[in-house]
C-alpha atoms as a PDB file:
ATOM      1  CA  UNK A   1       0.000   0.000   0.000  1.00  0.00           C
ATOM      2  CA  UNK A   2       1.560   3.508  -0.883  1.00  0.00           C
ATOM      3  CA  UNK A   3       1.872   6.429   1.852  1.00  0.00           C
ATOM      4  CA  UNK A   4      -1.786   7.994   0.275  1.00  0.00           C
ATOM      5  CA  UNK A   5      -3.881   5.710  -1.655  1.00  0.00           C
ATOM      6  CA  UNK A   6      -4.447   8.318  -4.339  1.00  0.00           C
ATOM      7  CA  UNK A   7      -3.337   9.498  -8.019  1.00  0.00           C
ATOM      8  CA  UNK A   8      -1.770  12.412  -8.710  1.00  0.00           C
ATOM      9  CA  UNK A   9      -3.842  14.686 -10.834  1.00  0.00           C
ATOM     10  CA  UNK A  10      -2.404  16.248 -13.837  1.00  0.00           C
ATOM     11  CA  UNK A  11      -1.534  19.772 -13.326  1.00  0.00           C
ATOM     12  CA  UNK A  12      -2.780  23.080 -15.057  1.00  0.00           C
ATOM     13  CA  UNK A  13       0.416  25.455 -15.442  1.00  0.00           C
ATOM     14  CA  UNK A  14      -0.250  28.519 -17.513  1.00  0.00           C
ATOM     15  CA  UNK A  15       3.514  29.766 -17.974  1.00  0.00           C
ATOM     16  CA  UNK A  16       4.878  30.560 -21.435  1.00  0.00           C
ATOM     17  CA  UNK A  17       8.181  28.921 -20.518  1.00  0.00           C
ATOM     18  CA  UNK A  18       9.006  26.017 -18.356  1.00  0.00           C
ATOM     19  CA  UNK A  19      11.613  28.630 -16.432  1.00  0.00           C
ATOM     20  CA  UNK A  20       8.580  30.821 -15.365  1.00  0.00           C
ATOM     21  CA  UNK A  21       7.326  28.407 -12.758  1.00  0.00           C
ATOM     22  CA  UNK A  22       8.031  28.683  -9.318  1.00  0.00           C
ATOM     23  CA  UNK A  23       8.028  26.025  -6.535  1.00  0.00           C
ATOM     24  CA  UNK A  24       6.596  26.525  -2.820  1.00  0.00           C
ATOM     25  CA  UNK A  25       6.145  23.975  -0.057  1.00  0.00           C
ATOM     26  CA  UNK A  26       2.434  23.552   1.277  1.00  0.00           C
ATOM     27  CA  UNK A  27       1.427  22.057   4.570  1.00  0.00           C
ATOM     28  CA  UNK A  28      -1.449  20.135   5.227  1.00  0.00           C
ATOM     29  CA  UNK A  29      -2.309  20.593   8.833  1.00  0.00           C
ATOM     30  CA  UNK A  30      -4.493  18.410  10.464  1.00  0.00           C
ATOM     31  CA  UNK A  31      -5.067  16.942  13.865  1.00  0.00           C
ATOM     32  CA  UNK A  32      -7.643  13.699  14.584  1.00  0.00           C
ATOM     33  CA  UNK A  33     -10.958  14.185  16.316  1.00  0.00           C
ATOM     34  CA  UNK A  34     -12.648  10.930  17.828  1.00  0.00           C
ATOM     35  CA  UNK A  35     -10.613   9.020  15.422  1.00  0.00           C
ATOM     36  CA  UNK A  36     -11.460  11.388  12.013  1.00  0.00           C
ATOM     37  CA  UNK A  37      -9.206  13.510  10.578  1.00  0.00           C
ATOM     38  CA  UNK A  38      -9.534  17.518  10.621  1.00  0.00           C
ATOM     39  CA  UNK A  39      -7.769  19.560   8.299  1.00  0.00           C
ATOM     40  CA  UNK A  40      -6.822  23.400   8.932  1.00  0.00           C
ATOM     41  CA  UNK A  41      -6.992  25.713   6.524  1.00  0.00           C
ATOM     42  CA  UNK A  42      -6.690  29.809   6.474  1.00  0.00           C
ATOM     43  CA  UNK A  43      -7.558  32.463   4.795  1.00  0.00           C
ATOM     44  CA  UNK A  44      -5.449  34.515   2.397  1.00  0.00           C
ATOM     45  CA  UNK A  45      -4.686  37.763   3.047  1.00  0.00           C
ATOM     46  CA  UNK A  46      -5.757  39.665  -0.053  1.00  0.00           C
ATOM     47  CA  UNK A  47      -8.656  37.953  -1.273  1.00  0.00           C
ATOM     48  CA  UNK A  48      -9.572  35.770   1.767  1.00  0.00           C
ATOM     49  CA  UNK A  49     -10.155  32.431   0.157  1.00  0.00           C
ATOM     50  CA  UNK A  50      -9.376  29.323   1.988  1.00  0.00           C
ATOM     51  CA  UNK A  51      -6.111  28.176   1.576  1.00  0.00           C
ATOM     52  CA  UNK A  52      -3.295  25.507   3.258  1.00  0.00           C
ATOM     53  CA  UNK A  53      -0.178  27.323   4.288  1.00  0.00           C
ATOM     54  CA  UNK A  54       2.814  27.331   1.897  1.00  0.00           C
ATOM     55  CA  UNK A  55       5.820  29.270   1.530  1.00  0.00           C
ATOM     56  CA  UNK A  56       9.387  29.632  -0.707  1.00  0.00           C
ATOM     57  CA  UNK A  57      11.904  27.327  -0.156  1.00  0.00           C
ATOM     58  CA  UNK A  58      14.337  27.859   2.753  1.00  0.00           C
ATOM     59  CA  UNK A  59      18.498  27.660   2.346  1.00  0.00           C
ATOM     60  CA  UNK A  60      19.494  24.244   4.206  1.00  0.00           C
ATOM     61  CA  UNK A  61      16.098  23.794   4.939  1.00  0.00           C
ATOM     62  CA  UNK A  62      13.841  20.011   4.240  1.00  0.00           C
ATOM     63  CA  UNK A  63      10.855  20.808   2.064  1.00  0.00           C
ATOM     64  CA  UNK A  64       8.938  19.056   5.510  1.00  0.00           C
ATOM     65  CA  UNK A  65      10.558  21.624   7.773  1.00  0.00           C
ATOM     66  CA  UNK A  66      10.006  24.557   5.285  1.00  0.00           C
ATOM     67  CA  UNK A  67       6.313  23.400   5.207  1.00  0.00           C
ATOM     68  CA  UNK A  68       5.960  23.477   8.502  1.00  0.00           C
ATOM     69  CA  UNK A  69       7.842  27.353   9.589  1.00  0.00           C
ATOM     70  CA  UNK A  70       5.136  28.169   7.187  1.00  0.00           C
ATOM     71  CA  UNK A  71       2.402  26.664   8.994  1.00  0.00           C
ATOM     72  CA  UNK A  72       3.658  28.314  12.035  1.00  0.00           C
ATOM     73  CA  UNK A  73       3.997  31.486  10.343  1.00  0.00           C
ATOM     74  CA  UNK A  74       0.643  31.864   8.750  1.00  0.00           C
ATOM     75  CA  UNK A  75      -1.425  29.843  11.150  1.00  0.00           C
ATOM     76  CA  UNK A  76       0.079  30.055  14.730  1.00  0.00           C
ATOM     77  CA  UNK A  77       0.692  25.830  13.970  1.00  0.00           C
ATOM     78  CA  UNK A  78       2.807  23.896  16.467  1.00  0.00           C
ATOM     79  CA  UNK A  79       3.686  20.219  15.716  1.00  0.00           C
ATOM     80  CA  UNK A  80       5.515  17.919  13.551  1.00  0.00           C
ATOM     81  CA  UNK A  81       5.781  17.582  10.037  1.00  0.00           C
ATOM     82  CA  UNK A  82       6.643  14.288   7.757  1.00  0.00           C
ATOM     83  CA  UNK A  83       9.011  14.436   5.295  1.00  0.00           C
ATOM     84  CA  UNK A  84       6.703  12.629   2.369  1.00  0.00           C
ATOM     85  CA  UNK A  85       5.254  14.745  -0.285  1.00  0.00           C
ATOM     86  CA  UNK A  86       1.561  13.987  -0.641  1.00  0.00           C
ATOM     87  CA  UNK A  87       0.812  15.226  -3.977  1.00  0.00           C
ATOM     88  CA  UNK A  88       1.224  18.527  -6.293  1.00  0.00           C
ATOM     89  CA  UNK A  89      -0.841  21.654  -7.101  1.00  0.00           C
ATOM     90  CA  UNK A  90      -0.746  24.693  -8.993  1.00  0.00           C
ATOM     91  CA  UNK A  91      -2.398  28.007  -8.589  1.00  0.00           C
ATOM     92  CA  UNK A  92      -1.483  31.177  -9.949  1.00  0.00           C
ATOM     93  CA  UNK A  93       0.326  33.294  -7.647  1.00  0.00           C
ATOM     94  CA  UNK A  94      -0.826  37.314  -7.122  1.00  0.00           C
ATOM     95  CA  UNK A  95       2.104  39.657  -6.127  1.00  0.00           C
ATOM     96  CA  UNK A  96       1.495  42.904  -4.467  1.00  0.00           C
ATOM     97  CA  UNK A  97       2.423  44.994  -7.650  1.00  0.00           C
ATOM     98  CA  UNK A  98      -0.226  42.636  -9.917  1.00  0.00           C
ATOM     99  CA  UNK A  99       2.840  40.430 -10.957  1.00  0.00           C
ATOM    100  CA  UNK A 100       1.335  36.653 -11.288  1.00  0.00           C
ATOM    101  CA  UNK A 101       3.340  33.526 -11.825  1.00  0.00           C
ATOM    102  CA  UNK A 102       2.816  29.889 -12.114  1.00  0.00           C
ATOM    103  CA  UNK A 103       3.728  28.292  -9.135  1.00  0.00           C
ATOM    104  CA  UNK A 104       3.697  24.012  -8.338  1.00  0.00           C
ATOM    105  CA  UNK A 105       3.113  23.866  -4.422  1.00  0.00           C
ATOM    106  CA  UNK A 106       3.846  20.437  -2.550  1.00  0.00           C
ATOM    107  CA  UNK A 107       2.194  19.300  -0.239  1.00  0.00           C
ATOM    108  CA  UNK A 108       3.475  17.858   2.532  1.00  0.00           C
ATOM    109  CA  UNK A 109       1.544  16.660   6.151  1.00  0.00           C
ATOM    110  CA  UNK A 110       2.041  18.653   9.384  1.00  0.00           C
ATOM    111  CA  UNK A 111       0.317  16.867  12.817  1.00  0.00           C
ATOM    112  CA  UNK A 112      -0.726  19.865  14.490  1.00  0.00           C
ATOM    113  CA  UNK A 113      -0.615  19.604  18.714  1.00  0.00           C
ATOM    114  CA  UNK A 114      -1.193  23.342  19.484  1.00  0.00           C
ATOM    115  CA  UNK A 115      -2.359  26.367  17.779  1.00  0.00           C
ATOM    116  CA  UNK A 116      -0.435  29.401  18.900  1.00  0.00           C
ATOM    117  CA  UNK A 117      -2.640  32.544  19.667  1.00  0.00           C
ATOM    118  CA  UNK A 118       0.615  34.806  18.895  1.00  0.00           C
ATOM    119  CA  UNK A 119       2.427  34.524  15.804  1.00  0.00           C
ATOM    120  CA  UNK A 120       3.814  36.200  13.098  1.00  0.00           C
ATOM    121  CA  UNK A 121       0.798  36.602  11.012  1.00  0.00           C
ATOM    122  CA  UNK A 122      -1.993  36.163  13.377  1.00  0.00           C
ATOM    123  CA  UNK A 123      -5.060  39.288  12.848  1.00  0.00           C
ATOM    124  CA  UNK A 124      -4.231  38.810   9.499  1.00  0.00           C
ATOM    125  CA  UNK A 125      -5.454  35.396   8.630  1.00  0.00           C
ATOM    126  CA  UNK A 126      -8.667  33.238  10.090  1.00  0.00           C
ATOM    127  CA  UNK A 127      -8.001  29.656  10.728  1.00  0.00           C
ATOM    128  CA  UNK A 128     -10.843  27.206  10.986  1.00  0.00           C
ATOM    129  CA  UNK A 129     -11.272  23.060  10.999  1.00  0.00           C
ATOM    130  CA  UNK A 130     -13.003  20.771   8.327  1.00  0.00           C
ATOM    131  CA  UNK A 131     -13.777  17.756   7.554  1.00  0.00           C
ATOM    132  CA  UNK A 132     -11.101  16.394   4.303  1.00  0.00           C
ATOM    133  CA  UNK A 133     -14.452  16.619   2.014  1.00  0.00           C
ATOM    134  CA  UNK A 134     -15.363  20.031   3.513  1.00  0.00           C
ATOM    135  CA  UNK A 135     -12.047  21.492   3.183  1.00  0.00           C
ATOM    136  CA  UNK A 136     -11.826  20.105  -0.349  1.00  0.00           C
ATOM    137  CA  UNK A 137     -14.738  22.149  -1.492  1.00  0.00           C
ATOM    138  CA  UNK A 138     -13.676  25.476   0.100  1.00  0.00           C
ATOM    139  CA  UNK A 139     -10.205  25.429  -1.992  1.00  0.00           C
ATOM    140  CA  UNK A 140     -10.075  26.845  -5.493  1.00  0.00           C
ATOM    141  CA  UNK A 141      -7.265  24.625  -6.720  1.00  0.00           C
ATOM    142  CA  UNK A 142      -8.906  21.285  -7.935  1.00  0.00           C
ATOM    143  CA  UNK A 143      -5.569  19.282  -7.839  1.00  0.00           C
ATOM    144  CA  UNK A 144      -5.327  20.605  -3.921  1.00  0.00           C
ATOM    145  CA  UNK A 145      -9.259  19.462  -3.595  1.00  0.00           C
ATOM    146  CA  UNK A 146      -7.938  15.849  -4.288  1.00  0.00           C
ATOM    147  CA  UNK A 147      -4.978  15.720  -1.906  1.00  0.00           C
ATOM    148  CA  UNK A 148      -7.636  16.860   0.651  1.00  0.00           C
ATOM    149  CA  UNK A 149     -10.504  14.484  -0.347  1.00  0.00           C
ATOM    150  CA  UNK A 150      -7.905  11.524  -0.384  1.00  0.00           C
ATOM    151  CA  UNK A 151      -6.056  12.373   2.785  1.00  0.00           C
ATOM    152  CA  UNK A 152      -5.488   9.157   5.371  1.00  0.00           C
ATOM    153  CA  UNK A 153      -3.481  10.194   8.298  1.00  0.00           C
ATOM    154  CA  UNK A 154      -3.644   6.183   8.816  1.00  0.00           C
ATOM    155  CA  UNK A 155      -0.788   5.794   6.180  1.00  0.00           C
ATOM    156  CA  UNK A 156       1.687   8.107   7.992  1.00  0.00           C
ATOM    157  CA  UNK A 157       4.601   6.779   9.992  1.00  0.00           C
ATOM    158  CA  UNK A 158       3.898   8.168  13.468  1.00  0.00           C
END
């Protein structure tokens, strides 16, 4: 049995060249309620769509690791992160000065034990639970919908 029993979905990248895609790290944070998964999500800070943390990659940094400073970051998330990739999405990126690029986010899972009421980016961003098939349908990115829909924190290495 693999780590997630899922397929990866092919991706949509609108770029004109390979060379104008960029790559983040994505964190699926979830914790387990009565034995069922719960998966955070947040809301971005310009439009306020619901959204898994990600970030850039980090110098000397795992893409696990980088997933999860961005976690902490964005959503006040203290735990532990596994060093599997789950699967890929893309979504077009917005930049303050109307700049968008392609970017590939991957996804990796982050075991949440505490949310943190102070950190870096908290008043900026709300934070709420759901179910995988809940949080699934608030996303925009279809490819991220599946990860969701498909998680199993049964198939992760404690």
């Amino acid at each position: 049995m693999t780590l997630q029993n899922t397929r990866q979905l092919p991706l949509r990248i609108n770029a004109s060249h390979k060379s104008d895609v960029r790559t983040q790290f994505a964190a699926l944070c979830y914790r387990v309620n009565n034995g069922k998964p719960e998966i955070l999500l947040i809301t971005s800070r310009g439009r306020k769509r619901w959204i898994v943390p990600k970030g850039w990659p980090m110098h000397g940094v795992t893409p696990g690791t980088a997933a999860l400073q961005e976690a902490w970051e964005e959503a006040g998330v203290q735990g532990k992160a596994v060093e599997h990739c789950l699967g890929v999405y893309s979504y077009p990126k917005e930049f303050d000065d109307g700049t968008i690029v392609s970017c590939v986010a991957m996804v990796y899972p982050v075991r949440v034990k505490a949310l943190a009421h102070d950190f870096p980016e908290a008043g900026q961003r709300q934070r709420k639970w759901f179910s995988p098939k809940k949080a699934a349908a608030k996303v925009s990115e279809p490819e991220l919908g599946h990860i969701l829909r498909s998680f199993d924190h049964r198939l992760l290495k404690p």
